[in-house]
PDB file of N, CA and C in Angstrom:
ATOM      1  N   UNK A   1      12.835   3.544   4.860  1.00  0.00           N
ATOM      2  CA  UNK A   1      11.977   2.426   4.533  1.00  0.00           C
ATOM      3  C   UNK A   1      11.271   2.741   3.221  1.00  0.00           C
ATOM      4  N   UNK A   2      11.293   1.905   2.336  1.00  0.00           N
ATOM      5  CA  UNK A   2      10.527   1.896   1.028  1.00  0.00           C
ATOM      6  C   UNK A   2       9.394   0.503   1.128  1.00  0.00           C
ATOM      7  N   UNK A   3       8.461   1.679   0.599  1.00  0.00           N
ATOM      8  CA  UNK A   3       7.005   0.822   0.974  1.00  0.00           C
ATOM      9  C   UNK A   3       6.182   1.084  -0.673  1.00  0.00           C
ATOM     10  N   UNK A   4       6.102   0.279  -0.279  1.00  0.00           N
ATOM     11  CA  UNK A   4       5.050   0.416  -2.036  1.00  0.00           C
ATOM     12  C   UNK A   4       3.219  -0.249  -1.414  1.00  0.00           C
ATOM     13  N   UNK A   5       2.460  -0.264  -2.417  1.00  0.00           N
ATOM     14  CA  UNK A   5       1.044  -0.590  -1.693  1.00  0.00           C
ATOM     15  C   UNK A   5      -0.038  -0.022  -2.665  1.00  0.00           C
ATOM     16  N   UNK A   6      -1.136  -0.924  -3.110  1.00  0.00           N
ATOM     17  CA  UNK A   6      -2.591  -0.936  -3.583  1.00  0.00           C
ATOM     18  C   UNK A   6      -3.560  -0.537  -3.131  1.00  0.00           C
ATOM     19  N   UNK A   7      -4.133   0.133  -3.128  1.00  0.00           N
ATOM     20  CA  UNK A   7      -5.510   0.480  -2.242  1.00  0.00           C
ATOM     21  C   UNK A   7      -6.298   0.390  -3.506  1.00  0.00           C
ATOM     22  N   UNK A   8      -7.603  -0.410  -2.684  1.00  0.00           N
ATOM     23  CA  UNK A   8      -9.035  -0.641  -3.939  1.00  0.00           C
ATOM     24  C   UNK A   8     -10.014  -0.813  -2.821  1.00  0.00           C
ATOM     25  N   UNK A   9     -11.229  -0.535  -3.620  1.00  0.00           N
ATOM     26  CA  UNK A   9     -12.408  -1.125  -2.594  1.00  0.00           C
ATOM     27  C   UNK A   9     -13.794  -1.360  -3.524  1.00  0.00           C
ATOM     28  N   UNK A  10     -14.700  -1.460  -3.064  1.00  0.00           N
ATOM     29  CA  UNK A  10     -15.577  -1.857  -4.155  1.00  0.00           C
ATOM     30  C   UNK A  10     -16.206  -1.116  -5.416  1.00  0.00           C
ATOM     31  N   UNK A  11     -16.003   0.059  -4.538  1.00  0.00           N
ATOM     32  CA  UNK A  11     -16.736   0.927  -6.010  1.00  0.00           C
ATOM     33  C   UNK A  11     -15.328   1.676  -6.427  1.00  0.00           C
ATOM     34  N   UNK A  12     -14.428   1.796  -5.644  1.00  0.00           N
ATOM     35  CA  UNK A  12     -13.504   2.748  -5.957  1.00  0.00           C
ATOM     36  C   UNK A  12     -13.231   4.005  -6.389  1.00  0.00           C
ATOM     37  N   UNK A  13     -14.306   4.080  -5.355  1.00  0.00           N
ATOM     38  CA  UNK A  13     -14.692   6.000  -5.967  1.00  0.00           C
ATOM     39  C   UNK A  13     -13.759   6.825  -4.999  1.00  0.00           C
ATOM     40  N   UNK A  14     -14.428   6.414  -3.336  1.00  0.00           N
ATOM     41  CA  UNK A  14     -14.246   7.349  -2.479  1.00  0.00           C
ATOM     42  C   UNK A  14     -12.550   6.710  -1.568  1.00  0.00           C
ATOM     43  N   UNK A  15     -12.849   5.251  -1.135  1.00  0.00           N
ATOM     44  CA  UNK A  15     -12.137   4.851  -0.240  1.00  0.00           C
ATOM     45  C   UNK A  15     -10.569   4.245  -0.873  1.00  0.00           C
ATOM     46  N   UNK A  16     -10.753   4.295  -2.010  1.00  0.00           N
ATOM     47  CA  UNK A  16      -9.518   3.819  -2.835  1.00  0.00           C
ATOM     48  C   UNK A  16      -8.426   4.904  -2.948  1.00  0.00           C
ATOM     49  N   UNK A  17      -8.868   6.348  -3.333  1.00  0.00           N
ATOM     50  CA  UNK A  17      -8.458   7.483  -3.020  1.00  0.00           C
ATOM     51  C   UNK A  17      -7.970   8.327  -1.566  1.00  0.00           C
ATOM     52  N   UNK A  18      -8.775   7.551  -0.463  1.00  0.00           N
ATOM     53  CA  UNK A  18      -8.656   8.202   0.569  1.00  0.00           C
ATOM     54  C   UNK A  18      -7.599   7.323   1.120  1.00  0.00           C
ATOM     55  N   UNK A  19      -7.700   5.701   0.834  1.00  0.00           N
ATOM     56  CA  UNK A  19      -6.482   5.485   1.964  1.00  0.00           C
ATOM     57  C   UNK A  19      -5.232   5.381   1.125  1.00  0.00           C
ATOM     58  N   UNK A  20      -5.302   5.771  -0.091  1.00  0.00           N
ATOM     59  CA  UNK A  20      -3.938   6.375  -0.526  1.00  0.00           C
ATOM     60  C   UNK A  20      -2.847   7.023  -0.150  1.00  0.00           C
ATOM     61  N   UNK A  21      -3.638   8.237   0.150  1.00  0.00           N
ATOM     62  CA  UNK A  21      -3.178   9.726   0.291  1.00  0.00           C
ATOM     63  C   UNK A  21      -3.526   9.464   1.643  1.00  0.00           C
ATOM     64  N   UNK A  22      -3.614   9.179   2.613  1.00  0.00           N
ATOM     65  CA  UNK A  22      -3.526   8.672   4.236  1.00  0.00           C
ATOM     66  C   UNK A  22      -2.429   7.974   4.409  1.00  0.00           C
ATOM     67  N   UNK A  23      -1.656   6.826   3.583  1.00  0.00           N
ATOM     68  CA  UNK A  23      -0.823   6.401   3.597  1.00  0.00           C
ATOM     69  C   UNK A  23       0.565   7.162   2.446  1.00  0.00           C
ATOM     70  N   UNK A  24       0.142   8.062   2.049  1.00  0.00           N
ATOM     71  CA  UNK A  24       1.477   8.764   1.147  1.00  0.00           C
ATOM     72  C   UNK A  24       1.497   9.721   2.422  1.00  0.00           C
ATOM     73  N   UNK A  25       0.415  10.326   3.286  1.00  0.00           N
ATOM     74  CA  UNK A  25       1.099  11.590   3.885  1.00  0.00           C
ATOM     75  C   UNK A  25       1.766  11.046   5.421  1.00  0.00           C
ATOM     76  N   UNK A  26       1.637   9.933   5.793  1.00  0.00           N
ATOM     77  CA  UNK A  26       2.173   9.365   6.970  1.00  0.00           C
ATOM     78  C   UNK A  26       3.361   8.981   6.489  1.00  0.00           C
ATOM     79  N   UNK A  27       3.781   8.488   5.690  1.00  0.00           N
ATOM     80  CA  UNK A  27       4.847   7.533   5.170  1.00  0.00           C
ATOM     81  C   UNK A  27       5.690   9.228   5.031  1.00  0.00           C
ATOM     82  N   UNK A  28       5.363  10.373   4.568  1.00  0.00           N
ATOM     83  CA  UNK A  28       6.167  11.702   4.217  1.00  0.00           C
ATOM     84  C   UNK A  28       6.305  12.403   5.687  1.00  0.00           C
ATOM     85  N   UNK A  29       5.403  11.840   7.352  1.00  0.00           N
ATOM     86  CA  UNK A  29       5.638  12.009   8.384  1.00  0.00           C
ATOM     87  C   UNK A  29       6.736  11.070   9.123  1.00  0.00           C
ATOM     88  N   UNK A  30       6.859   9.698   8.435  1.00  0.00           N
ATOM     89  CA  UNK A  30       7.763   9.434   9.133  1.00  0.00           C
ATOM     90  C   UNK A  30       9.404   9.252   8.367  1.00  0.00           C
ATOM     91  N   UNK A  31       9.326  10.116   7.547  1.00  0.00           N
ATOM     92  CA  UNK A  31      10.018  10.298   6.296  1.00  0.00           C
ATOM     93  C   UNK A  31      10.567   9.129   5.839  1.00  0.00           C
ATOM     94  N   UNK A  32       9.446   8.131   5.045  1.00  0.00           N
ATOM     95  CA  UNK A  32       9.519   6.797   4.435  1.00  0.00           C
ATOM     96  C   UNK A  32       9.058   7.382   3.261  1.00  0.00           C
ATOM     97  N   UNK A  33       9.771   6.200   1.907  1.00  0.00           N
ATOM     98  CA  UNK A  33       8.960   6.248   0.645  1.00  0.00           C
ATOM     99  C   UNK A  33       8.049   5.807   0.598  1.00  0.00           C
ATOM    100  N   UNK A  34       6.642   5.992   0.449  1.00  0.00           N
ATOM    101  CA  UNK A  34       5.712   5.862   0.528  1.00  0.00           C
ATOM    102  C   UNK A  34       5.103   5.850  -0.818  1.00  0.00           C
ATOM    103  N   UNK A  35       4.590   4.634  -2.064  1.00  0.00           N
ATOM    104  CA  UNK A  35       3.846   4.932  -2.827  1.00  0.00           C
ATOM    105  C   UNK A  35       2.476   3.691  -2.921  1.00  0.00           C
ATOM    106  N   UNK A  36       1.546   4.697  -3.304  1.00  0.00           N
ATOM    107  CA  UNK A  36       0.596   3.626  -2.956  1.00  0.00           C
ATOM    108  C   UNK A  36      -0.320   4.001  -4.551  1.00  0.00           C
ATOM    109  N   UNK A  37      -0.897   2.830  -5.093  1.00  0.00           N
ATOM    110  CA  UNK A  37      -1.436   2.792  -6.339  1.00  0.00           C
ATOM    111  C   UNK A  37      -2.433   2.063  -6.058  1.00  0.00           C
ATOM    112  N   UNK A  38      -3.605   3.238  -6.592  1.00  0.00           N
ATOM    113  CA  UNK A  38      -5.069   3.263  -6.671  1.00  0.00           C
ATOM    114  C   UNK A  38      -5.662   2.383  -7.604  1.00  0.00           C
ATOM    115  N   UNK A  39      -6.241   1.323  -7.448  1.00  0.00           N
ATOM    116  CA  UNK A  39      -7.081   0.337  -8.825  1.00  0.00           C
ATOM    117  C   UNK A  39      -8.656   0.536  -8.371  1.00  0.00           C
ATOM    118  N   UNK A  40      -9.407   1.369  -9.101  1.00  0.00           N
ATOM    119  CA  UNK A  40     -10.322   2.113  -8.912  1.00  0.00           C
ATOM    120  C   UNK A  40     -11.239   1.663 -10.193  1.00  0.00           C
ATOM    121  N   UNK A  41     -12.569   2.203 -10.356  1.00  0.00           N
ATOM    122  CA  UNK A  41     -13.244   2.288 -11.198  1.00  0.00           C
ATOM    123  C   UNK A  41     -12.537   2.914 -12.864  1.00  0.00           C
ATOM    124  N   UNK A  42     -11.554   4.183 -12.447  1.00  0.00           N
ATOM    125  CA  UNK A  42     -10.214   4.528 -13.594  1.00  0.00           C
ATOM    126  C   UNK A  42      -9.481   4.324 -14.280  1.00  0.00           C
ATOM    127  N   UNK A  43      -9.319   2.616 -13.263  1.00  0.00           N
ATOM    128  CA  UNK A  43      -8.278   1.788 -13.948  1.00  0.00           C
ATOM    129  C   UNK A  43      -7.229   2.094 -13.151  1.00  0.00           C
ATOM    130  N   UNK A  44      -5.753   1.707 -13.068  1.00  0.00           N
ATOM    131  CA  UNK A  44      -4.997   1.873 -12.161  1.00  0.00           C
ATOM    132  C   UNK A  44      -4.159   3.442 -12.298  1.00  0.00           C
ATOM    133  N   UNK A  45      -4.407   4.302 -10.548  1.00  0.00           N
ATOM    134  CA  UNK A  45      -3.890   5.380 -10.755  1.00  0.00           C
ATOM    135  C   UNK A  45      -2.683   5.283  -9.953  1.00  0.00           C
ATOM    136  N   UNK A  46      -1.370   6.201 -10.497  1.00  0.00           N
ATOM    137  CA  UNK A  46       0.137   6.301  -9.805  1.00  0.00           C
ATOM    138  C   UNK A  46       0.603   4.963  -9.824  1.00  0.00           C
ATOM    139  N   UNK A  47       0.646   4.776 -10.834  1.00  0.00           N
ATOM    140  CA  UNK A  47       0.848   3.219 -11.040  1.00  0.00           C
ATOM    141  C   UNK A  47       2.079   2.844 -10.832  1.00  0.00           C
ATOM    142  N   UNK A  48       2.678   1.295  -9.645  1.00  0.00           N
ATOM    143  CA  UNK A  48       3.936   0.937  -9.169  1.00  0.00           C
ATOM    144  C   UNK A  48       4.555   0.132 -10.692  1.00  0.00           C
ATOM    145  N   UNK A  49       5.963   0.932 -10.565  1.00  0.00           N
ATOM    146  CA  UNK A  49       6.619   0.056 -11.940  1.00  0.00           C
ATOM    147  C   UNK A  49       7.416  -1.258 -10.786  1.00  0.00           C
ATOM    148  N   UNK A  50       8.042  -1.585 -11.965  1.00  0.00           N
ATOM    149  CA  UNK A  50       8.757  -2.915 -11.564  1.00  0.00           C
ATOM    150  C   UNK A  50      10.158  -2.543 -10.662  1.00  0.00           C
ATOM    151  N   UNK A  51      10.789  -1.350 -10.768  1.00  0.00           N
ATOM    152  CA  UNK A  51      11.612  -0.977 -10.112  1.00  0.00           C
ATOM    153  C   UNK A  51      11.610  -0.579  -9.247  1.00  0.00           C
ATOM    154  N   UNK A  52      10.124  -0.051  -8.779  1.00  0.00           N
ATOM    155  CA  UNK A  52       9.938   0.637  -7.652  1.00  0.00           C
ATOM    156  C   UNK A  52       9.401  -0.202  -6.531  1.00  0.00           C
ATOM    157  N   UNK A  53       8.985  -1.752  -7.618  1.00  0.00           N
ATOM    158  CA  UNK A  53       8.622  -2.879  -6.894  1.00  0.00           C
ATOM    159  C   UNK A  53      10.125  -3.638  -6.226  1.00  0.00           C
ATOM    160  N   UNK A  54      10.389  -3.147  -6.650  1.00  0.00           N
ATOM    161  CA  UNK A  54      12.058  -4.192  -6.210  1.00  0.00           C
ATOM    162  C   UNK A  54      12.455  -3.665  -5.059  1.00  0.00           C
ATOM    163  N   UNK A  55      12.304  -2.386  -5.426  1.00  0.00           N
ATOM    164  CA  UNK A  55      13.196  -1.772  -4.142  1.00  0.00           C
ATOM    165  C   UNK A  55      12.358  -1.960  -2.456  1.00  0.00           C
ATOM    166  N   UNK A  56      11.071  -1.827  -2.580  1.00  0.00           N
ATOM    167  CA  UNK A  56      10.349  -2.178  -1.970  1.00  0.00           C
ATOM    168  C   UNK A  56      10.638  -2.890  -0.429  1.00  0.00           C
ATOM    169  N   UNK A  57      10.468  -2.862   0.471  1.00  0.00           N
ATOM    170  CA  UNK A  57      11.014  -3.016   1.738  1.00  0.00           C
ATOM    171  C   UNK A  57       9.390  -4.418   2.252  1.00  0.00           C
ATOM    172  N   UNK A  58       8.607  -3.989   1.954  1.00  0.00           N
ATOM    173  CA  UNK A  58       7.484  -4.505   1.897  1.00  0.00           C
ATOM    174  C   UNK A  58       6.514  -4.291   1.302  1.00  0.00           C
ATOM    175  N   UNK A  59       5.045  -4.813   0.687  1.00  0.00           N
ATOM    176  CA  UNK A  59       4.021  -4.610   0.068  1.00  0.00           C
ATOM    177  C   UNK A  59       2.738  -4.435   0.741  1.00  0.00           C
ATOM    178  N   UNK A  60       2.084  -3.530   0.712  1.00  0.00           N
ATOM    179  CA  UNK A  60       0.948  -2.617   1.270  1.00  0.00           C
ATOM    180  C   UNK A  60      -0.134  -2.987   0.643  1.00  0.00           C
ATOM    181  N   UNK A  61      -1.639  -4.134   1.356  1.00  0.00           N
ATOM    182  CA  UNK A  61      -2.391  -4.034   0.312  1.00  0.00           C
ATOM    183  C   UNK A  61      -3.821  -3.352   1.342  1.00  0.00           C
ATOM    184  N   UNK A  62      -4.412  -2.562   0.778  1.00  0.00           N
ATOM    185  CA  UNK A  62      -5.429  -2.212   1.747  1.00  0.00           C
ATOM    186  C   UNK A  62      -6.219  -2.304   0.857  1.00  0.00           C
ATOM    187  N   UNK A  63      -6.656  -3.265   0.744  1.00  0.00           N
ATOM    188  CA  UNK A  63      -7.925  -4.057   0.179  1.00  0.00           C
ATOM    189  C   UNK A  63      -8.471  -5.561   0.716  1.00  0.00           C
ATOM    190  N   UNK A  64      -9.477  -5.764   0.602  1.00  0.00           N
ATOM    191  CA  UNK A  64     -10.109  -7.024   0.380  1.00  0.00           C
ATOM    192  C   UNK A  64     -10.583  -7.701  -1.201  1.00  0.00           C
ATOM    193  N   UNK A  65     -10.072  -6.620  -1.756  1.00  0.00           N
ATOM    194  CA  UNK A  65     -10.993  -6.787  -3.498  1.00  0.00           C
ATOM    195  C   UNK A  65      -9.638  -7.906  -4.124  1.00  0.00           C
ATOM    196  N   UNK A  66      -9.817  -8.288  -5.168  1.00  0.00           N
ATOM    197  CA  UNK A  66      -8.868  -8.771  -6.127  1.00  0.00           C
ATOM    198  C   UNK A  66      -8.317  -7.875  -6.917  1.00  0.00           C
ATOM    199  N   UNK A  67      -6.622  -7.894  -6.318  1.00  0.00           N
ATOM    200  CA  UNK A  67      -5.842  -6.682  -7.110  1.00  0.00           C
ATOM    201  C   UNK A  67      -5.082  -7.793  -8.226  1.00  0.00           C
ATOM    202  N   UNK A  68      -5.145  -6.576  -8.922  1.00  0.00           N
ATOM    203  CA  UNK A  68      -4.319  -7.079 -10.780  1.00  0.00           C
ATOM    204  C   UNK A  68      -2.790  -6.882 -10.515  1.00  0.00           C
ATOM    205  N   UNK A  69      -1.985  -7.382 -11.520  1.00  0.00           N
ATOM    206  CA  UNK A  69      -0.529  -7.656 -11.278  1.00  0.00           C
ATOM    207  C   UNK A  69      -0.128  -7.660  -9.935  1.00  0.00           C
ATOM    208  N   UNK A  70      -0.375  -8.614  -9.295  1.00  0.00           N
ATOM    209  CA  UNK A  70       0.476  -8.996  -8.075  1.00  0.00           C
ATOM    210  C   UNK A  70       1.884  -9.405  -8.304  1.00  0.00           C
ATOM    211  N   UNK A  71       1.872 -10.298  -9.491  1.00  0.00           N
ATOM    212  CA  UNK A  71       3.372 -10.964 -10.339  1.00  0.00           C
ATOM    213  C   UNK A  71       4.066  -9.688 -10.177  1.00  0.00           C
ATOM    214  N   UNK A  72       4.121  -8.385 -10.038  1.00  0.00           N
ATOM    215  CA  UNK A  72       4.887  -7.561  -9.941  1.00  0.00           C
ATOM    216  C   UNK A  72       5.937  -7.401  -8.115  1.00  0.00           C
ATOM    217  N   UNK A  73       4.972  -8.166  -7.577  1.00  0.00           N
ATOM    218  CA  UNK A  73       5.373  -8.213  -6.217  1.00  0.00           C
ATOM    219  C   UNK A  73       6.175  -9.100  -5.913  1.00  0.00           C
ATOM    220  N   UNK A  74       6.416 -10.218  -6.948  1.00  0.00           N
ATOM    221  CA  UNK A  74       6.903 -11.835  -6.056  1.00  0.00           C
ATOM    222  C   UNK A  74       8.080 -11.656  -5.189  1.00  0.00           C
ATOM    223  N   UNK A  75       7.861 -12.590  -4.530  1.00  0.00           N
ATOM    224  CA  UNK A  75       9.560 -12.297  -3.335  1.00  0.00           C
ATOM    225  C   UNK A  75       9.426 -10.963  -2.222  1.00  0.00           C
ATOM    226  N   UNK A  76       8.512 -10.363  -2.330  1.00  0.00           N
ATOM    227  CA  UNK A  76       8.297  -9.367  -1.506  1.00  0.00           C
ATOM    228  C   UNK A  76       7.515  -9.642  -0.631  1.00  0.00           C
ATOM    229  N   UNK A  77       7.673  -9.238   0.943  1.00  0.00           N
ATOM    230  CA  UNK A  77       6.687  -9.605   1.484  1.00  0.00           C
ATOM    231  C   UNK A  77       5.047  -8.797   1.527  1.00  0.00           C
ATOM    232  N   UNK A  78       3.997  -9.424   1.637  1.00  0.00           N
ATOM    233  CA  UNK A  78       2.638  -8.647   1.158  1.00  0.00           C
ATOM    234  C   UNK A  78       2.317  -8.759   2.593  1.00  0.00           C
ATOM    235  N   UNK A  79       1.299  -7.469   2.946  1.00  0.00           N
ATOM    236  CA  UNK A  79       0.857  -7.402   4.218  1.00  0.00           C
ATOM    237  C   UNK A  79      -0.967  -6.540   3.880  1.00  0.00           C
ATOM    238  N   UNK A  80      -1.766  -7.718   3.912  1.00  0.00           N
ATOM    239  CA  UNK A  80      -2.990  -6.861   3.668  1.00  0.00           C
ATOM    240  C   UNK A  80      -3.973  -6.162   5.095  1.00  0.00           C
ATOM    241  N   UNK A  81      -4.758  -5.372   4.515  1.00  0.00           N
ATOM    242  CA  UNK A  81      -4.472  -4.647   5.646  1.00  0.00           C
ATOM    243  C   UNK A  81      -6.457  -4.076   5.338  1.00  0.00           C
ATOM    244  N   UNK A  82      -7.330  -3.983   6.244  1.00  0.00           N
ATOM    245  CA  UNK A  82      -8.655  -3.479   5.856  1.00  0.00           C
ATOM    246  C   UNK A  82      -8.303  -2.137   5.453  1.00  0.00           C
ATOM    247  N   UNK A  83      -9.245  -1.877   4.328  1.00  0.00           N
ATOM    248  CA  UNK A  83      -8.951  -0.074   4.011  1.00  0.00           C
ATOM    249  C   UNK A  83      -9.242   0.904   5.117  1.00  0.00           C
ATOM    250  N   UNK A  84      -9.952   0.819   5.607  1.00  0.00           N
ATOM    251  CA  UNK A  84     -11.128   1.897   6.428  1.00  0.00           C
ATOM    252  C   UNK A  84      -9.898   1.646   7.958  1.00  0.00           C
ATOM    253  N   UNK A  85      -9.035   0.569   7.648  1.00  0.00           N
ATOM    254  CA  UNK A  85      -7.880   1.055   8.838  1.00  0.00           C
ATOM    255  C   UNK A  85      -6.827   1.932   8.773  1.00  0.00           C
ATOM    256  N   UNK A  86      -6.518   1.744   7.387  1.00  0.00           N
ATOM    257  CA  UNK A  86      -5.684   2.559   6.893  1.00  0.00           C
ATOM    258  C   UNK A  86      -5.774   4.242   6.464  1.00  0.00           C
ATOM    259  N   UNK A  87      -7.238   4.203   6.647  1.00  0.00           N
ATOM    260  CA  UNK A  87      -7.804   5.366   5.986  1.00  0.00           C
ATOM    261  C   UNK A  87      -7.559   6.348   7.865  1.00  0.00           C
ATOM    262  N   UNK A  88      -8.129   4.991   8.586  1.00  0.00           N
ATOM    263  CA  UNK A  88      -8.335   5.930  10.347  1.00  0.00           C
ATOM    264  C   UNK A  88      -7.355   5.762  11.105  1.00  0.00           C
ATOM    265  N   UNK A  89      -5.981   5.130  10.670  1.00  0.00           N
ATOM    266  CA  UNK A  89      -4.883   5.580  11.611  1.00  0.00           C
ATOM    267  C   UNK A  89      -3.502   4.781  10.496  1.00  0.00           C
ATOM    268  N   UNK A  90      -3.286   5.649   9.195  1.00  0.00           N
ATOM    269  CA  UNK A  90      -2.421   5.202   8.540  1.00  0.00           C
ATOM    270  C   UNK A  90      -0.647   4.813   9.427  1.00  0.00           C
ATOM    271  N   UNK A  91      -0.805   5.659   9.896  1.00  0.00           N
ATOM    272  CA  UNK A  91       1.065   5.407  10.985  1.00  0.00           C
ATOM    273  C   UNK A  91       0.981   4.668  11.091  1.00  0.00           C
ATOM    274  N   UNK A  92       0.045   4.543  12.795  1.00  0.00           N
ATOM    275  CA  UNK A  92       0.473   3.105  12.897  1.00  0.00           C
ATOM    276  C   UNK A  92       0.315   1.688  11.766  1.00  0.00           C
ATOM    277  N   UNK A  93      -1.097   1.949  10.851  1.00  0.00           N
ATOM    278  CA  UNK A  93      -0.614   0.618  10.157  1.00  0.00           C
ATOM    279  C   UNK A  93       0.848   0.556   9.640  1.00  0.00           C
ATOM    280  N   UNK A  94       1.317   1.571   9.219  1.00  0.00           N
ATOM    281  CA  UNK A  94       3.222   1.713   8.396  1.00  0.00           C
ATOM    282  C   UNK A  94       3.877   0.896   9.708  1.00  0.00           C
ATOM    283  N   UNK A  95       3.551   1.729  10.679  1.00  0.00           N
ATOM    284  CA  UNK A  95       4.811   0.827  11.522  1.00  0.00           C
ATOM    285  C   UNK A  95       4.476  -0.203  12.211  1.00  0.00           C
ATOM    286  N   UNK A  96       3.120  -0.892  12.220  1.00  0.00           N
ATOM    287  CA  UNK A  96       3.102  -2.064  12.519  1.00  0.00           C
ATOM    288  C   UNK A  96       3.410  -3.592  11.510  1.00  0.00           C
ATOM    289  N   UNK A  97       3.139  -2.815  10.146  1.00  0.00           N
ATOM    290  CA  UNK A  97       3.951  -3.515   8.818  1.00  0.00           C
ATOM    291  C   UNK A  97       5.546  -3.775   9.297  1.00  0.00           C
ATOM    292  N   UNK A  98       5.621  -2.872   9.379  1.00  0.00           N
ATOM    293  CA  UNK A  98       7.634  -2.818   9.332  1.00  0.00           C
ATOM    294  C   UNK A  98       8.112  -3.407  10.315  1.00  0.00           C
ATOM    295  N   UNK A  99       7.177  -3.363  11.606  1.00  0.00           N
ATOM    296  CA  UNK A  99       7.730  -4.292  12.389  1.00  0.00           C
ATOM    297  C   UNK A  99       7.724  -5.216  12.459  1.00  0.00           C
ATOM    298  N   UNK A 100       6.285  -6.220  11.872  1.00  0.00           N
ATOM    299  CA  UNK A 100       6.177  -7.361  11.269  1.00  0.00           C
ATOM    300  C   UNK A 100       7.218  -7.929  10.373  1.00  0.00           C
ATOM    301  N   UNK A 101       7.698  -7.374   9.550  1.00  0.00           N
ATOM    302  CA  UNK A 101       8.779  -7.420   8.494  1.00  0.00           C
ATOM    303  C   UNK A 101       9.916  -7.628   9.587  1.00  0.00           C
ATOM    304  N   UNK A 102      10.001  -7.022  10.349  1.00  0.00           N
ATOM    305  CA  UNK A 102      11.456  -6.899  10.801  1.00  0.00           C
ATOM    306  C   UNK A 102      11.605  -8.376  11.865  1.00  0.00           C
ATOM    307  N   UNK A 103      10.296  -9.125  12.011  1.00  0.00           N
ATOM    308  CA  UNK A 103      10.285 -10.072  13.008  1.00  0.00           C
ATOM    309  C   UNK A 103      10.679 -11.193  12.151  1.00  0.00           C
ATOM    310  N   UNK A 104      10.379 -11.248  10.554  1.00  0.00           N
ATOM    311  CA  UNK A 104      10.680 -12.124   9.749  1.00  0.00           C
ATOM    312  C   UNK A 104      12.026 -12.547   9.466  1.00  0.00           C
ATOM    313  N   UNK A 105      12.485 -11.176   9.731  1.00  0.00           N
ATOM    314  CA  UNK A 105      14.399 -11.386   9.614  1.00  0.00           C
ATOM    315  C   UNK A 105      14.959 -12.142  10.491  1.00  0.00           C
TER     316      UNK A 105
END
């Protein structure tokens, strides 16, 4: 499964960073591609290209904030998701995404 995904939150200090790397190390437990790009106070970190958007199986947003280039996503399905869920039980959010996805087929 290839998963791509945004994490932001308001200040983007602490929680933008954390449910990142909550969702890169679950996605490397259930041995999925897992990349998730930080739009933070930094500006955007590990930033998703357009190819990595394509391949994409689904789109990961764990935010409530307004994320920049979404146009990078079109045709993909988006699944937003509260941060602070993703941060306290990243798996299951991955595989309750994918199964969602898979009900669409």
């Amino acid at each position: 499964m290839n998963v791509v995904g945004v994490s932001a939150c308001p200040a983007g200090l602490a929680h933008t960073p954390m449910a990142a790397k909550a969702l890169e190390k679950a996605g490397k437990e259930l041995d999925w591609n897992v990349k998730i790009e930080q739009q933070g106070m930094m500006g955007p970190v590990n930033a998703i290209t357009q190819t990595e958007a394509d391949k994409a199986d689904f789109v990961l947003i764990a935010s409530d904030q307004k994320i920049t280039s979404m146009e990078r996503f079109e045709g993909k399905p988006v699944i937003r998701v509260d941060i602070n869920t993703c941060i306290q039980a990243p798996k299951a959010v991955l595989k309750k995404c994918a199964t969602a996805i898979k009900k669409e087929d």
